[in-house]
C-alpha atoms as a PDB file:
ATOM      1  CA  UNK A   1     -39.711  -9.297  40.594  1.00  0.00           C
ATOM      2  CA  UNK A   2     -37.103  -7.080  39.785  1.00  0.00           C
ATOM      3  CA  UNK A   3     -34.645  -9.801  39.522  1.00  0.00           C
ATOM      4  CA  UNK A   4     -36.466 -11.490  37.489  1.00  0.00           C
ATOM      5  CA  UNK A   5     -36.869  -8.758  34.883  1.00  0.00           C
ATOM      6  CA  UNK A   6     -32.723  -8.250  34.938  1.00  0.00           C
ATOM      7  CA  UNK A   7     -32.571 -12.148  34.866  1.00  0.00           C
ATOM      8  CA  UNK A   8     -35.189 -11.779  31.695  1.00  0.00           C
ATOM      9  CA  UNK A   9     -32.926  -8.749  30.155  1.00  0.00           C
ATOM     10  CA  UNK A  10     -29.843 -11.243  30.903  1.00  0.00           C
ATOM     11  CA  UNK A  11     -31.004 -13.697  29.038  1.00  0.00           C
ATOM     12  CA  UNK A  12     -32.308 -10.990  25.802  1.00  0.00           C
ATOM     13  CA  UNK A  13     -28.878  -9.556  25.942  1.00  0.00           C
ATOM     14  CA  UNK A  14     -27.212 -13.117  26.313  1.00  0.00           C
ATOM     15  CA  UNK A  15     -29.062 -13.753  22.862  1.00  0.00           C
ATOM     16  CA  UNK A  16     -28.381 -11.015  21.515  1.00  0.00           C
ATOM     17  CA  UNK A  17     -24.808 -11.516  21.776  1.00  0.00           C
ATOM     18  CA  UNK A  18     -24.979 -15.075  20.610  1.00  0.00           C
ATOM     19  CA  UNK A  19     -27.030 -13.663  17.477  1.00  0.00           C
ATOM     20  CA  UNK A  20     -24.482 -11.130  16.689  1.00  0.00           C
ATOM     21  CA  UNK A  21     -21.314 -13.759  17.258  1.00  0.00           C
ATOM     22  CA  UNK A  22     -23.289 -16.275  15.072  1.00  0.00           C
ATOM     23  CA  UNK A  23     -23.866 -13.379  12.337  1.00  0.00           C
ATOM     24  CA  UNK A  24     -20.083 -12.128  12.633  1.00  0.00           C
ATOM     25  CA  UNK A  25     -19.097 -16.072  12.280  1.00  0.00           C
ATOM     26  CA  UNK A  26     -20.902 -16.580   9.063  1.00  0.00           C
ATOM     27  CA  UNK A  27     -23.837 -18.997   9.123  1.00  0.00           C
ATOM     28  CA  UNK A  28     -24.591 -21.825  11.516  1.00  0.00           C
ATOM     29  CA  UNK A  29     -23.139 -25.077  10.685  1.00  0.00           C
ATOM     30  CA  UNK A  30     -27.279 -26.536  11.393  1.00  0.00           C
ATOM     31  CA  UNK A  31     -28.035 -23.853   8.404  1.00  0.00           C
ATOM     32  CA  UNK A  32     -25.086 -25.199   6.314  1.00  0.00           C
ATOM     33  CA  UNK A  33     -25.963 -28.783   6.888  1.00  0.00           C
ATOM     34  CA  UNK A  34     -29.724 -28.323   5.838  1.00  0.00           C
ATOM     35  CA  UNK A  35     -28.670 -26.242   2.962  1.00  0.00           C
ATOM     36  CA  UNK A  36     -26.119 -29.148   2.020  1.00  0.00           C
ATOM     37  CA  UNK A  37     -29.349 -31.596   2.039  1.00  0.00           C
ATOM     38  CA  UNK A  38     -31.417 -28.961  -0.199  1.00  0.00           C
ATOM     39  CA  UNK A  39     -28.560 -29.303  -2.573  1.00  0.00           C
ATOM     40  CA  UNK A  40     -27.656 -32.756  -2.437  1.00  0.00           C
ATOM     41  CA  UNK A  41     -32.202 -33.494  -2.843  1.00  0.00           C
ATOM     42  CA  UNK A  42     -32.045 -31.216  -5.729  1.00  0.00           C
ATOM     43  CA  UNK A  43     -29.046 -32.495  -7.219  1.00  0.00           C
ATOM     44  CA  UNK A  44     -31.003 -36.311  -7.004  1.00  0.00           C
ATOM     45  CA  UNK A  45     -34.141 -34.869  -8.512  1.00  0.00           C
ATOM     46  CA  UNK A  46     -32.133 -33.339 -11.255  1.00  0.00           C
ATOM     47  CA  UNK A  47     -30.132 -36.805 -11.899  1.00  0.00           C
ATOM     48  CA  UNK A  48     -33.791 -38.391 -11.768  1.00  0.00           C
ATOM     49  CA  UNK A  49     -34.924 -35.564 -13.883  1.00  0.00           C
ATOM     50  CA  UNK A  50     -32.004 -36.224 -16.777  1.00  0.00           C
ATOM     51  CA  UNK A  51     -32.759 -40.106 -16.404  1.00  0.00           C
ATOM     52  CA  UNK A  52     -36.556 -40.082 -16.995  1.00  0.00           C
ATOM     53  CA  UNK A  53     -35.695 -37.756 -20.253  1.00  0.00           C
ATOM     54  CA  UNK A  54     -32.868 -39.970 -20.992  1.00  0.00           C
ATOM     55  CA  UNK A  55     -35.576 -43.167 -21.273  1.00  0.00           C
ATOM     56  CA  UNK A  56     -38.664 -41.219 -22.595  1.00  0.00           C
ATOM     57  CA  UNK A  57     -36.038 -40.463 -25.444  1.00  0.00           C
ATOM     58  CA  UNK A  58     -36.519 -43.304 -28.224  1.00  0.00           C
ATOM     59  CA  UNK A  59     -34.454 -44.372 -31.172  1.00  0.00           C
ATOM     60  CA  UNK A  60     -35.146 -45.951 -34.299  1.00  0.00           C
ATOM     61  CA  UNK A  61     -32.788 -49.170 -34.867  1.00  0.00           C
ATOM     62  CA  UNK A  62     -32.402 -47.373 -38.777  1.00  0.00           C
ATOM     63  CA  UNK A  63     -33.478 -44.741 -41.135  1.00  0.00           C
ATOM     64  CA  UNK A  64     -37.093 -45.497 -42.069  1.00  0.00           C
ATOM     65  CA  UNK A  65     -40.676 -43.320 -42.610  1.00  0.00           C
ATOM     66  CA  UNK A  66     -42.854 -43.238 -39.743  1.00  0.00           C
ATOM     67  CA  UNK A  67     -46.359 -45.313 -40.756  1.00  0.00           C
ATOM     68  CA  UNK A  68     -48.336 -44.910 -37.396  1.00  0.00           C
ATOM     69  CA  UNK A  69     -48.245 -43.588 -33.696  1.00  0.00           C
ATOM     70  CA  UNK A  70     -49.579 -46.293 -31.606  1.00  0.00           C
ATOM     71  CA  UNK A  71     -50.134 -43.825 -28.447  1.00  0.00           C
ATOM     72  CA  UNK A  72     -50.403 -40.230 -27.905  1.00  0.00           C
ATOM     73  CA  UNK A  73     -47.598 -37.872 -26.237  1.00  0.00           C
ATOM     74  CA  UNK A  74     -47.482 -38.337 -22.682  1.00  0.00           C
ATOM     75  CA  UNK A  75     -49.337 -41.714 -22.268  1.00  0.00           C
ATOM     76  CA  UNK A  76     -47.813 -43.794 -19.696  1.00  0.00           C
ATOM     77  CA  UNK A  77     -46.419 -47.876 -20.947  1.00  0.00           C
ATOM     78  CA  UNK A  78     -45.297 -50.753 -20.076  1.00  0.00           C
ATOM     79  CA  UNK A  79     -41.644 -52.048 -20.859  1.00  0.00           C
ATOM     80  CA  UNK A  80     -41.846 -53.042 -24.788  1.00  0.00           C
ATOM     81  CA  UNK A  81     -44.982 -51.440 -25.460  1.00  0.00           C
ATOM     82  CA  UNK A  82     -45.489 -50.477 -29.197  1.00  0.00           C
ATOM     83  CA  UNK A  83     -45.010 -46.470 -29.824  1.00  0.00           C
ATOM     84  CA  UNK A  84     -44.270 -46.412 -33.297  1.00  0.00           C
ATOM     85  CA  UNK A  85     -44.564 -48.274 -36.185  1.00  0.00           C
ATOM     86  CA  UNK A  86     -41.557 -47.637 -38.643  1.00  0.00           C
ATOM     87  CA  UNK A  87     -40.738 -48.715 -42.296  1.00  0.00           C
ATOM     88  CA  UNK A  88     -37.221 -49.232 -42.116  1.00  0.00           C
ATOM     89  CA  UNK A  89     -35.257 -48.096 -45.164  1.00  0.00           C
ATOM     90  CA  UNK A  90     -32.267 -50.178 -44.971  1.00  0.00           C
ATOM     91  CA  UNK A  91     -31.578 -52.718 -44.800  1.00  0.00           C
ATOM     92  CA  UNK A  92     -34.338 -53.834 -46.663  1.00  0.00           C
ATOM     93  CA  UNK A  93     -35.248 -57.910 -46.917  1.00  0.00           C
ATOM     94  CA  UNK A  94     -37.620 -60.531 -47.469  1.00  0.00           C
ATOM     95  CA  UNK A  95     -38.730 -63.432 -45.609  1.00  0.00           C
ATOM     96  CA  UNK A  96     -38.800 -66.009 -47.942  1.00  0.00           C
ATOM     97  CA  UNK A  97     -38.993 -70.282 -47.826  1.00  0.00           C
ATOM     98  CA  UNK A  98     -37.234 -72.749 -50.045  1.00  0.00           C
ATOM     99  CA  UNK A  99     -38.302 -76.765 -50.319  1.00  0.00           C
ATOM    100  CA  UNK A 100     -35.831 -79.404 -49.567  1.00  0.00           C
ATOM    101  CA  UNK A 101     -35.418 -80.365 -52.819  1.00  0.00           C
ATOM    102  CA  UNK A 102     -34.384 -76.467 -53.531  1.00  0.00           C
ATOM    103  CA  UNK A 103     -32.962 -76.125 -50.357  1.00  0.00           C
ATOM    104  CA  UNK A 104     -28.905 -76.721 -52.389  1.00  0.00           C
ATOM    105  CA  UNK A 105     -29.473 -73.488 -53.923  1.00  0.00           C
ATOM    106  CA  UNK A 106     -29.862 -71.074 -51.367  1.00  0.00           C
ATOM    107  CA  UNK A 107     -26.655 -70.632 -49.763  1.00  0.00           C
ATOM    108  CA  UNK A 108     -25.687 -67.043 -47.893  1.00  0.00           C
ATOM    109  CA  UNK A 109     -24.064 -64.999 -50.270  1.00  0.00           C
ATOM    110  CA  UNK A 110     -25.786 -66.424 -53.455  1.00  0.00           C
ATOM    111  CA  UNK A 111     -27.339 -63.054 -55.239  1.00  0.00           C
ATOM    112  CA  UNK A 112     -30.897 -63.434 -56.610  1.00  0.00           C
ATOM    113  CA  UNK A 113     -33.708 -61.497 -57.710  1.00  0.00           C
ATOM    114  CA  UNK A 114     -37.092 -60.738 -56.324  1.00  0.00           C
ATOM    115  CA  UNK A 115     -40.109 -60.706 -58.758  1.00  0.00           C
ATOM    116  CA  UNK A 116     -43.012 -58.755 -57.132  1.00  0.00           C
ATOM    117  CA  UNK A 117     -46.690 -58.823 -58.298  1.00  0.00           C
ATOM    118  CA  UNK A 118     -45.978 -54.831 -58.412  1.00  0.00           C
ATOM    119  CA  UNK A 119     -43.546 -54.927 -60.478  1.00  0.00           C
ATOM    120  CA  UNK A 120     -43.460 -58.176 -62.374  1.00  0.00           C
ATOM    121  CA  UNK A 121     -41.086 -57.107 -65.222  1.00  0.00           C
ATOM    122  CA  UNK A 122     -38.329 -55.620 -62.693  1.00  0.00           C
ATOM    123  CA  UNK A 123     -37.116 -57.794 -60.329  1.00  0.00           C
ATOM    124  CA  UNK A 124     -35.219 -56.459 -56.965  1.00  0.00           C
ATOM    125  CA  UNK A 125     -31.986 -57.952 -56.966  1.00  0.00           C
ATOM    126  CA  UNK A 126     -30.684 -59.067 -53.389  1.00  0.00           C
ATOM    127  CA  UNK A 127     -28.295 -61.999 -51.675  1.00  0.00           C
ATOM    128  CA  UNK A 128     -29.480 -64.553 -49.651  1.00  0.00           C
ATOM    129  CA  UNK A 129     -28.255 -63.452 -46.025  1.00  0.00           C
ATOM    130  CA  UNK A 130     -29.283 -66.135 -44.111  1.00  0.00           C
ATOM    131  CA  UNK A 131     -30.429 -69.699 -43.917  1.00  0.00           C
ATOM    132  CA  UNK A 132     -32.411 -71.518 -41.303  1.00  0.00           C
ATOM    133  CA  UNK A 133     -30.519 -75.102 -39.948  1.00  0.00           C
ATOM    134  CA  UNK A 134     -33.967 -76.491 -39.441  1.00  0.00           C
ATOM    135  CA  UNK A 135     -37.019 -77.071 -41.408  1.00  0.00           C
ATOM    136  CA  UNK A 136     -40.707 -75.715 -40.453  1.00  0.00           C
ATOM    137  CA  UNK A 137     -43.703 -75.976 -41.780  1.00  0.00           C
ATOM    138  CA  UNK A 138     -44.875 -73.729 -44.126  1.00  0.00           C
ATOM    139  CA  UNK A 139     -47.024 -70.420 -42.512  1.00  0.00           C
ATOM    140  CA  UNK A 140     -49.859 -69.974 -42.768  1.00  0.00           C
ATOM    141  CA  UNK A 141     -50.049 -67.403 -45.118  1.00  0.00           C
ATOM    142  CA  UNK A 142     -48.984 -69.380 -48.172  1.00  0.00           C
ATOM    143  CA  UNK A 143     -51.727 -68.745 -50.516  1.00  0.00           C
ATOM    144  CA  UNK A 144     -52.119 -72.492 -51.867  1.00  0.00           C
ATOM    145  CA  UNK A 145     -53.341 -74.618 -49.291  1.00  0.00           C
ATOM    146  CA  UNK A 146     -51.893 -77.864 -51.491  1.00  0.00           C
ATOM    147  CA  UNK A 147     -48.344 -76.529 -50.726  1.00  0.00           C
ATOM    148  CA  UNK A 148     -49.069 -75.642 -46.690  1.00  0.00           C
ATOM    149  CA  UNK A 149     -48.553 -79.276 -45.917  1.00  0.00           C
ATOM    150  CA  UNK A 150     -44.431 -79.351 -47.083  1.00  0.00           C
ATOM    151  CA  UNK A 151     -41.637 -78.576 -44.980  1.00  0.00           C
ATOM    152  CA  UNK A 152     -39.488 -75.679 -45.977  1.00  0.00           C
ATOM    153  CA  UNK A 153     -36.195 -73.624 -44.788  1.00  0.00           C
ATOM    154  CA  UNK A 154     -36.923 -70.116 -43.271  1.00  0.00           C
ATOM    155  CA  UNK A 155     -34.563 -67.800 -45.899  1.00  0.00           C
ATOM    156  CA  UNK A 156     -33.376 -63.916 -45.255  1.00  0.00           C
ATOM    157  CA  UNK A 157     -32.941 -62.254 -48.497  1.00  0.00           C
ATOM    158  CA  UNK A 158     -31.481 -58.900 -48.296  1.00  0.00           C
ATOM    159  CA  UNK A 159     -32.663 -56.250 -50.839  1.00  0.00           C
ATOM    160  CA  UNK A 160     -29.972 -54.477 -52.683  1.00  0.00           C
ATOM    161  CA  UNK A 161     -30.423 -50.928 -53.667  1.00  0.00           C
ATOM    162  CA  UNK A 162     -29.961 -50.985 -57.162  1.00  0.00           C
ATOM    163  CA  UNK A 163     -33.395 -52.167 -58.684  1.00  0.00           C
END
């Protein structure tokens, strides 16, 4: 048994020494290679980290007052789910139909005024922006039922800011 014991005290001092060349050497390159993955892992997480913020973070297309919060803070949604509702403060326009007959008048660029039920002796004054190439029927939400049955041009009038 004696052997053995020096064999075991052979093999301490035979760590020992590898300990203390290992500890004179700097650390081991298995200790620099797992602290390379730490830092590479948390490096990902933070680029996740900075993405997720990056996406959570939304943008209004324009100035505007917020009207409503669809969803509270936190609440998880699908892609084009509604968060806010926003009343945009520029550029400001109608939606607005013209009859064939009419339809000669309402070229882009033509200014105009808007006469509101609000405001019925101070018109809005705005430019027609845009002009639809085809005709549709006219929505739904035309209040006279008589006048539902024409077809019309779709018209974009933009608002100026002058009133």
């Amino acid at each position: 048994m004696p052997g053995s014991s020096r064999d075991q005290a052979q093999a301490t001092l035979k760590s020992a020494q590898d300990k203390l060349r290992q500890y004179r050497s700097g650390n081991r390159e298995q200790d620099i290679a797992q602290a390379k993955a730490s830092l590479e892992q948390a490096q990902a997480q933070l680029a996740q980290a900075e993405l997720n913020l990056q996406d959570s973070t939304l943008i209004a297309p324009s100035d505007g007052t917020l009207l409503t919060r669809a969803v509270e803070p936190g609440t998880v949604l699908n892609e084009g789910g509604t968060v806010f509702t926003v009343s945009l403060t520029r550029p400001v326009w109608v939606r607005a139909y013209v009859d064939e007959r009419n339809l000669d008048q309402a070229q882009p660029g033509r200014k105009v005024l808007l006469y509101t039920d609000g405001r019925p002796d101070k018109p809005y004054h705005g430019q027609i922006g845009f002009v639809s190439p085809t005709a549709e029927f006219t929505p739904k939400t035309v209040e006279t039922p008589d006048l539902r049955t024409d077809l019309v041009y779709r018209l974009r009038i933009c608002g100026d800011r002058r009133r």
